[in-house]
Protein backbone atom coordinates (compact mmCIF):
# COMPACT_ATOMS: atom_id res chain seq x y z
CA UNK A 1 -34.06 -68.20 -135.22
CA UNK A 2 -36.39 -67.40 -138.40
CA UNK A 3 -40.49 -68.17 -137.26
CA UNK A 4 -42.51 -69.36 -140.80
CA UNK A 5 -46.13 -67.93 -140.16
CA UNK A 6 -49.39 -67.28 -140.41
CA UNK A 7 -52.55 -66.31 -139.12
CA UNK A 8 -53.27 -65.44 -135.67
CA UNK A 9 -51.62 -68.39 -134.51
CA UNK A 10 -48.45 -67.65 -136.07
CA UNK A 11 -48.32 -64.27 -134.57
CA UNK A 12 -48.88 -65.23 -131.27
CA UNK A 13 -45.76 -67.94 -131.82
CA UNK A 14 -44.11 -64.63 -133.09
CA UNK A 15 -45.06 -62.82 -129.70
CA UNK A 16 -43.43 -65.48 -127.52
CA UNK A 17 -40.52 -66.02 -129.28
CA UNK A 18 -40.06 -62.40 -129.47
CA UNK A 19 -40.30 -62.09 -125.51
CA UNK A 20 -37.24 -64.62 -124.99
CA UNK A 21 -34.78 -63.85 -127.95
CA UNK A 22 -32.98 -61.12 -129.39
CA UNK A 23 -34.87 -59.55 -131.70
CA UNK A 24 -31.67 -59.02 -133.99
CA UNK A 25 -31.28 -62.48 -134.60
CA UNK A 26 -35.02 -63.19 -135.15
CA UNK A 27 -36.69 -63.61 -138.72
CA UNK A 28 -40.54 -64.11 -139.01
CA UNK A 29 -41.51 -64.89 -142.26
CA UNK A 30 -44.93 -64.39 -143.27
CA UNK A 31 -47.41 -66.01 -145.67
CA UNK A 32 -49.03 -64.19 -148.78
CA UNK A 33 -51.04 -66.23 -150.18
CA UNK A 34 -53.90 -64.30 -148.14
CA UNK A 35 -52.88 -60.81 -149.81
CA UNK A 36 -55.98 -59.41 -151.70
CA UNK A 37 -57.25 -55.90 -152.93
CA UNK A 38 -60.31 -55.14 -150.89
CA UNK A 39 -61.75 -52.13 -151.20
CA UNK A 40 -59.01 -50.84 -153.93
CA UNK A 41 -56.15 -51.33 -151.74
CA UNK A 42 -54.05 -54.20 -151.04
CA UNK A 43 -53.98 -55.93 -147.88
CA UNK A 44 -52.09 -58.48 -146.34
CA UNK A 45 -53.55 -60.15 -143.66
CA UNK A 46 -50.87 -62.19 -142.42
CA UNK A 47 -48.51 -59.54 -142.63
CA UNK A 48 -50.78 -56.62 -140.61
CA UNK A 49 -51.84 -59.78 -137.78
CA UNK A 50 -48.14 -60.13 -137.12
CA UNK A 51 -46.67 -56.52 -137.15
CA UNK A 52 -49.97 -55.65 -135.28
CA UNK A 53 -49.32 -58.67 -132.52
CA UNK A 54 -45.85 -57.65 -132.06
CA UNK A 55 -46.28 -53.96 -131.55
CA UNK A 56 -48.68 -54.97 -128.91
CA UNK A 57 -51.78 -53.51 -130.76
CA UNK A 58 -53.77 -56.51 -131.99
CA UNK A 59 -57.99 -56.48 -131.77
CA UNK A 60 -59.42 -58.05 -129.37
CA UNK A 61 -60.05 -61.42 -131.87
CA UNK A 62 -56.34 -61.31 -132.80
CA UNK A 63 -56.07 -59.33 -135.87
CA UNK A 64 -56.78 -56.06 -136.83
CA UNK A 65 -56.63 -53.23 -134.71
CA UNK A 66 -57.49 -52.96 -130.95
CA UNK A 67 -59.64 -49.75 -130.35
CA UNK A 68 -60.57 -49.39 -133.74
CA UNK A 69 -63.70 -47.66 -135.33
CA UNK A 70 -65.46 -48.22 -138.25
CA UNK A 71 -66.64 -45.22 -139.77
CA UNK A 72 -65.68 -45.89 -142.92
CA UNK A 73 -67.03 -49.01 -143.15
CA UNK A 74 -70.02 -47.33 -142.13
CA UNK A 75 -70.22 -45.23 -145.14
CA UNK A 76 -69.05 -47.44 -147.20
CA UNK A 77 -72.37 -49.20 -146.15
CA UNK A 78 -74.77 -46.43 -146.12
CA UNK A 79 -73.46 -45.74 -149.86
CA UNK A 80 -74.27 -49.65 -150.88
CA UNK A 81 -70.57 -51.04 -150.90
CA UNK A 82 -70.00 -54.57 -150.08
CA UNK A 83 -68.69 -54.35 -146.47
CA UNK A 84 -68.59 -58.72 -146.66
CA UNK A 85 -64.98 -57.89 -145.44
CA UNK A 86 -64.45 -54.89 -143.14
CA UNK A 87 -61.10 -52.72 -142.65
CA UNK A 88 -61.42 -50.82 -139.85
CA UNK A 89 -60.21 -47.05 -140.63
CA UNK A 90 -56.59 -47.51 -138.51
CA UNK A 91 -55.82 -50.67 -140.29
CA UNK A 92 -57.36 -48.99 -143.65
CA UNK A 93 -54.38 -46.64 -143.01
CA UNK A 94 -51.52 -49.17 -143.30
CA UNK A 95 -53.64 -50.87 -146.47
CA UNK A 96 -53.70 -47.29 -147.93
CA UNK A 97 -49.75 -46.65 -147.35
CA UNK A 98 -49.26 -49.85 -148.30
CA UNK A 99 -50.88 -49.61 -151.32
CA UNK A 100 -49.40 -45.99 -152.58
CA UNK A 101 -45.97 -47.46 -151.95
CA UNK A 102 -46.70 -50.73 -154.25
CA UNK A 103 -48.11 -48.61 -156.93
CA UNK A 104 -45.24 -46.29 -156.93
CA UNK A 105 -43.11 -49.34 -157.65
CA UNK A 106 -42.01 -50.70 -154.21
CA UNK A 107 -41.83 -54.09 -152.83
CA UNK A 108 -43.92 -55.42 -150.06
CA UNK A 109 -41.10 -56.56 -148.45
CA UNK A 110 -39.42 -53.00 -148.28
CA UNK A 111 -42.59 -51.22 -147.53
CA UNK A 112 -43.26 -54.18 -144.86
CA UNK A 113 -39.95 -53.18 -143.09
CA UNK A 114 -41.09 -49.31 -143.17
CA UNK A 115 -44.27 -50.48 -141.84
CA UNK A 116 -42.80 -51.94 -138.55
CA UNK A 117 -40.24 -49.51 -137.63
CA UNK A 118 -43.07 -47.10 -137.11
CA UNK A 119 -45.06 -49.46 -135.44
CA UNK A 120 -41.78 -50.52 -133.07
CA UNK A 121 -41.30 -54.22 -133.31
CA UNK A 122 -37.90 -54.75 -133.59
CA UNK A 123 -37.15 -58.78 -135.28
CA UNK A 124 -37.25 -58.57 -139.11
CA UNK A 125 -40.70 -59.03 -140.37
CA UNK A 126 -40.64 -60.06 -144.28
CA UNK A 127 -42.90 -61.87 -146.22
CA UNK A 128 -42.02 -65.01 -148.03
CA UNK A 129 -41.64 -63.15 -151.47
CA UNK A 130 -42.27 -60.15 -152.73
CA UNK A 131 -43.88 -61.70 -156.22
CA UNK A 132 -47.89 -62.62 -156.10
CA UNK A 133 -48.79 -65.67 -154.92
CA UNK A 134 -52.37 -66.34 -154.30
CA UNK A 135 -54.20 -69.09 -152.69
CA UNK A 136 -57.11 -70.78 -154.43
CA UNK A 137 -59.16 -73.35 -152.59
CA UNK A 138 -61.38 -75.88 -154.42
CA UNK A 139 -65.18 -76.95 -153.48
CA UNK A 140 -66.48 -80.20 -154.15
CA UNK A 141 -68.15 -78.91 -157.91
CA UNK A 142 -64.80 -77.96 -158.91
CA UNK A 143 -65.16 -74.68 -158.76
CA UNK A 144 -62.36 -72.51 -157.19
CA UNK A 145 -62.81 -69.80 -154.41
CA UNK A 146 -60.21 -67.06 -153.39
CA UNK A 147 -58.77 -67.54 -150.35
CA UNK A 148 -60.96 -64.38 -148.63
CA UNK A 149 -63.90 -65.53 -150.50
CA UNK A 150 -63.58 -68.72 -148.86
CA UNK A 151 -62.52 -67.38 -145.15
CA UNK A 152 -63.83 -63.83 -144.31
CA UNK A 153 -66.64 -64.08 -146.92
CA UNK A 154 -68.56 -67.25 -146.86
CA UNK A 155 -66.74 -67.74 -143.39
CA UNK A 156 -64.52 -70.79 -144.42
CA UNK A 157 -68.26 -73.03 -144.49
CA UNK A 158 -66.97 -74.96 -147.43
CA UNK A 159 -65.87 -77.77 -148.48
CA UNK A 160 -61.94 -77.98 -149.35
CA UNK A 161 -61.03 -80.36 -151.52
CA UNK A 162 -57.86 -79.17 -153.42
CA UNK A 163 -55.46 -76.10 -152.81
CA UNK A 164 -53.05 -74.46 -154.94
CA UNK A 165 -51.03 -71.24 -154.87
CA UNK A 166 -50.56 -69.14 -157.71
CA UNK A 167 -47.70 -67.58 -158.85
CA UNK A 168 -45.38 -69.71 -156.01
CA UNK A 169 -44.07 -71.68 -158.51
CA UNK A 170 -42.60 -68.68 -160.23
CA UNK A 171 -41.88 -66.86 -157.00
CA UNK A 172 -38.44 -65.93 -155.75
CA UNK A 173 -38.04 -65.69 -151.92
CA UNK A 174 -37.99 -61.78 -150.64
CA UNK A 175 -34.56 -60.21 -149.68
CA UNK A 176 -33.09 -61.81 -146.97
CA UNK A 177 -34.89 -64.89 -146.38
CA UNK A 178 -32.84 -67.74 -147.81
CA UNK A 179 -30.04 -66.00 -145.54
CA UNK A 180 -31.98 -66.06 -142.28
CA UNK A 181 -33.24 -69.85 -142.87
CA UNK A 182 -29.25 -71.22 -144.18
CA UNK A 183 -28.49 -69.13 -140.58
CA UNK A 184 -30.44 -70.58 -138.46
CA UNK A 185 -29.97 -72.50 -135.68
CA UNK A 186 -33.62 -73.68 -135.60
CA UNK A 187 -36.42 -73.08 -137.91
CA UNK A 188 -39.80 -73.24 -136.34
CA UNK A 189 -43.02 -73.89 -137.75
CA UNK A 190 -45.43 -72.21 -136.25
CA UNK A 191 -48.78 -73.74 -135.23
CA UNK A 192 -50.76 -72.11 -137.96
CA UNK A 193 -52.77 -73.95 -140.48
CA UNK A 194 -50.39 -76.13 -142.43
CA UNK A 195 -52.17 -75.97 -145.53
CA UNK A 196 -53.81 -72.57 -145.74
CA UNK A 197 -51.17 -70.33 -143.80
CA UNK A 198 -47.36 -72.52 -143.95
CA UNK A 199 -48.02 -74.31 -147.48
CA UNK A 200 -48.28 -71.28 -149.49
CA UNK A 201 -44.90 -70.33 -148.04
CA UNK A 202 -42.83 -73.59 -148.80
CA UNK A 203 -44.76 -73.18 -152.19
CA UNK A 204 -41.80 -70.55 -153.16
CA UNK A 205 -39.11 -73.25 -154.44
CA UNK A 206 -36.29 -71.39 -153.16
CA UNK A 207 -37.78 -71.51 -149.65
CA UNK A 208 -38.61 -74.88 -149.69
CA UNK A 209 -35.08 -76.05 -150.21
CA UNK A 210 -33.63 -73.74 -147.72
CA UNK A 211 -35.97 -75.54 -145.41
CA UNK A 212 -35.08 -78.93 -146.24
CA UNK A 213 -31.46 -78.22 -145.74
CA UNK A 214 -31.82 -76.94 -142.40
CA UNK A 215 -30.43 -79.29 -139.50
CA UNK A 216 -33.36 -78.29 -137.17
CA UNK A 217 -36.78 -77.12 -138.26
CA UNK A 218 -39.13 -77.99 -135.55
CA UNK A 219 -42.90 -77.34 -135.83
CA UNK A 220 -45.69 -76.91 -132.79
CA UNK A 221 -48.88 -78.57 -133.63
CA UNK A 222 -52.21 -76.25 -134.46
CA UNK A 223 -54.31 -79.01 -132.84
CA UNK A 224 -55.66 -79.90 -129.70
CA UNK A 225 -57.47 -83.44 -129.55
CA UNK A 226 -57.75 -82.95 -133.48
CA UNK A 227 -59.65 -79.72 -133.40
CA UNK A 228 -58.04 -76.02 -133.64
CA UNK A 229 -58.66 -73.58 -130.94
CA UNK A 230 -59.27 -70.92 -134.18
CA UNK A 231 -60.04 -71.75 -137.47
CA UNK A 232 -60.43 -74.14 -140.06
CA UNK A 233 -57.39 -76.19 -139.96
CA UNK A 234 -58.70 -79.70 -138.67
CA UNK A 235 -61.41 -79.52 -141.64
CA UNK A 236 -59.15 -78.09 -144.56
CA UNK A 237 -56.52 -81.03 -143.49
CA UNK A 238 -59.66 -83.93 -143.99
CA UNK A 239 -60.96 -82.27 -146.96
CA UNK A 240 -56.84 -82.50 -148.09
CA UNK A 241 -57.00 -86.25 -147.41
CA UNK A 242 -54.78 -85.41 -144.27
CA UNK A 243 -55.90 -86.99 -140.67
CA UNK A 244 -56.83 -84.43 -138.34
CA UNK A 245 -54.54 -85.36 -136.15
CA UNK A 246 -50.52 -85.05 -135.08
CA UNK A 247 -50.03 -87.70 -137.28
CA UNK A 248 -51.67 -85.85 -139.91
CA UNK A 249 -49.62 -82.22 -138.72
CA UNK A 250 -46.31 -84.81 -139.37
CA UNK A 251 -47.53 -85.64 -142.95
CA UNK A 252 -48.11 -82.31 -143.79
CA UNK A 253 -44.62 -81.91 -143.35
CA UNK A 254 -43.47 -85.28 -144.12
CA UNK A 255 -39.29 -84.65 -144.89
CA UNK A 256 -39.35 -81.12 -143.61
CA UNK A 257 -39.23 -80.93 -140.00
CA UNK A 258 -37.04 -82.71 -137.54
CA UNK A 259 -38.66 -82.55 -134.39
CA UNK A 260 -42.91 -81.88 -133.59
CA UNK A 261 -44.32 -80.62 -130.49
CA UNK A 262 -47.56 -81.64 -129.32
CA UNK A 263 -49.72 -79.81 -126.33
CA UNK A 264 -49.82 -82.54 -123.10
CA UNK A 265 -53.05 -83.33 -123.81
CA UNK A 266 -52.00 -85.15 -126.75
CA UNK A 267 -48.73 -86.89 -124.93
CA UNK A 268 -50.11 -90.31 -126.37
CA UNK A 269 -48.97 -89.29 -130.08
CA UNK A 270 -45.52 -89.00 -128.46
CA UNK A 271 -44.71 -92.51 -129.19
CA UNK A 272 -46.20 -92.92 -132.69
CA UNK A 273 -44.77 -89.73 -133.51
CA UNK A 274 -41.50 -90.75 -132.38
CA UNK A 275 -41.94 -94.50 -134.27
CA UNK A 276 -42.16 -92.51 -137.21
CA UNK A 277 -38.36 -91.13 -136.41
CA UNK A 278 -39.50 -87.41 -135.38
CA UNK A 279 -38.35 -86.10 -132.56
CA UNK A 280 -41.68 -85.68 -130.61
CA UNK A 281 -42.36 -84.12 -127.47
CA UNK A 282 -45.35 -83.21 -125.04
CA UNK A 283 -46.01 -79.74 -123.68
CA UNK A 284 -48.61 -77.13 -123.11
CA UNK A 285 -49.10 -75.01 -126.00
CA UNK A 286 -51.52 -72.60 -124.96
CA UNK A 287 -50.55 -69.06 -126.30
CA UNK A 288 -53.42 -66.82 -126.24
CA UNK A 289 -52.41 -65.11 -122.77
CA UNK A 290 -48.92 -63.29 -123.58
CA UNK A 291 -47.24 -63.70 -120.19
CA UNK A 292 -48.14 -67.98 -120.19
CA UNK A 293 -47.00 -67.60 -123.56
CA UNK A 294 -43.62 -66.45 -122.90
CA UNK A 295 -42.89 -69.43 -120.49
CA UNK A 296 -44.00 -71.47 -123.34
CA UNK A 297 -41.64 -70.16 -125.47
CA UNK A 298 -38.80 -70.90 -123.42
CA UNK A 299 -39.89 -74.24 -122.59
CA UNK A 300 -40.32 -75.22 -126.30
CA UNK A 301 -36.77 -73.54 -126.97
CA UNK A 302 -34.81 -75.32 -124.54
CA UNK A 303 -36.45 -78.44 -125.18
CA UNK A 304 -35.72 -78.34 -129.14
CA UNK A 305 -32.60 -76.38 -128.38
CA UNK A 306 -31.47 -79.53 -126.39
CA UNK A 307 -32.51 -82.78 -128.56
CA UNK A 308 -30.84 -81.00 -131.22
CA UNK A 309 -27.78 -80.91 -129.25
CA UNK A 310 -27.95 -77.10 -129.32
CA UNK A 311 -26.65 -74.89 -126.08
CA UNK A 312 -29.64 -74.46 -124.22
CA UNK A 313 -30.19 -70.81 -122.67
């Protein structure tokens, strides 16, 4: 199984996937088109949300970390920083480890593996490439934003009306990952923002085509009756000319994914879905409390695992 994801969402998808299969033969691979240097150290949003949700030691909002304090921030603060976007000192620790290892001339994905094994999660966390790509989100002036200037910043208020991602065009997917995808028996989408958090990761060329050759790559919808439960993702997709809508999560991934699951509230897309010759099914996809979340996971497994014509557990 190898999880493409970002975001909170994406980690949580990574959490209940986690609970139900061997973590041996599961491969989450993580957007960085968020990665930034804040504060002088580079940190990877994406990357820290996941490791953090599968250790167990998420915040309380879904990233960062739970119990943290902010004393640094505080001086920071006192001192007349810009404390727009706040590390608190645990997760400062991984940006600071991170960021000695990357200046001493060590990939992210290497560093990334280090990172977890202390932290205990056992499936192989990796991020989509180990070269820079960066998102870049355009307002309706034409004037381009970084991607934490746009979200943590000016708190994702604008306008999008164009995306691109730096550097992905030039980027070479990190160790391992064209591997995990060509091994697969399903590649799952997880229900992050398509456009902010999964496109910067079929951005890498490489990755993209391992995708499209896959038999089975089904995704789970971000939406619920066209809104999000977090984030920006319904707005992004309308600025994007996408509907805000299932059939707008199929477009984003029009000749990518095989099958699309919807939460039951949305079981009338089923059939439009399905006109459009996805396999489309109906479920609850609720996955903010872990132990609901796990019984998710299995349903959505089995019921993917079995239109595919996969053994189902």
């Amino acid at each position: 199984m190898v999880l493409l994801s970002g975001g909170v969402g994406g980690a949580r998808m990574a959490r209940a996937l986690a609970s139900v299969l061997d973590p041996e033969r599961f491969t989450v691979v993580v957007n960085v088109g968020d990665d930034d240097v804040i504060h002088g150290v580079h940190v990877a949003a994406d990357l820290d949300t996941v490791m953090y949700t599968l250790a167990g030691i998420e915040g309380e909002h879904g990233w960062g970390r739970r119990n943290d304090n902010w004393s640094v921030m505080a001086e920071v603060g006192r001192l007349g920083g810009d404390t727009s976007f706040r590390l608190g000192d645990l997760d400062l620790a991984t940006c600071l480890l991170r960021n000695d290892a990357l200046q001493s001339g060590r990939t992210l994905s290497s560093i990334t593996a280090e990172l977890c094994a202390a932290h205990g999660v056992l499936p192989t966390v990796v991020p989509a490439t180990d070269d820079e790509v960066r998102t870049k989100l355009q307002q309706p002036d034409g004037s381009w934003l970084d991607f934490q200037d746009y979200f943590v910043r000016r708190q994702h208020k604008d306008r999008v009306t164009a995306v691109r991602y730096a550097g992905a065009d030039r980027a070479a997917a990190a160790p391992g990952v064209i591997e995990a995808i060509g091994e697969a028996d399903i590649v799952v989408i997880a229900p992050s923002n398509p456009p902010l958090s999964i496109w910067p990761i079929l951005g890498v060329p490489d990755i993209r085509s391992a995708v499209e050759a896959a038999p089975t790559v089904a995704a789970m919808s971000p939406l619920f009756g066209g809104r999000a439960l977090k984030g920006p993702a319904a707005e992004v997709m309308t600025g994007l000319g996408l509907e805000a809508s299932n059939i707008g999560i199929h477009e984003a991934y029009a000749g990518l994914i095989s099958d699309l699951v919807v939460d039951i509230g949305d079981a009338n897309d089923v059939g439009p879905l399905q006109d459009r010759g996805v396999r489309a099914t109906a479920m609850d996809t609720r996955l903010g409390e872990r132990a609901h979340a796990e019984s998710v996971a299995e349903y959505f497994l089995d019921t993917v695992a079995s239109a595919a014509g996969l053994p189902v557990r």
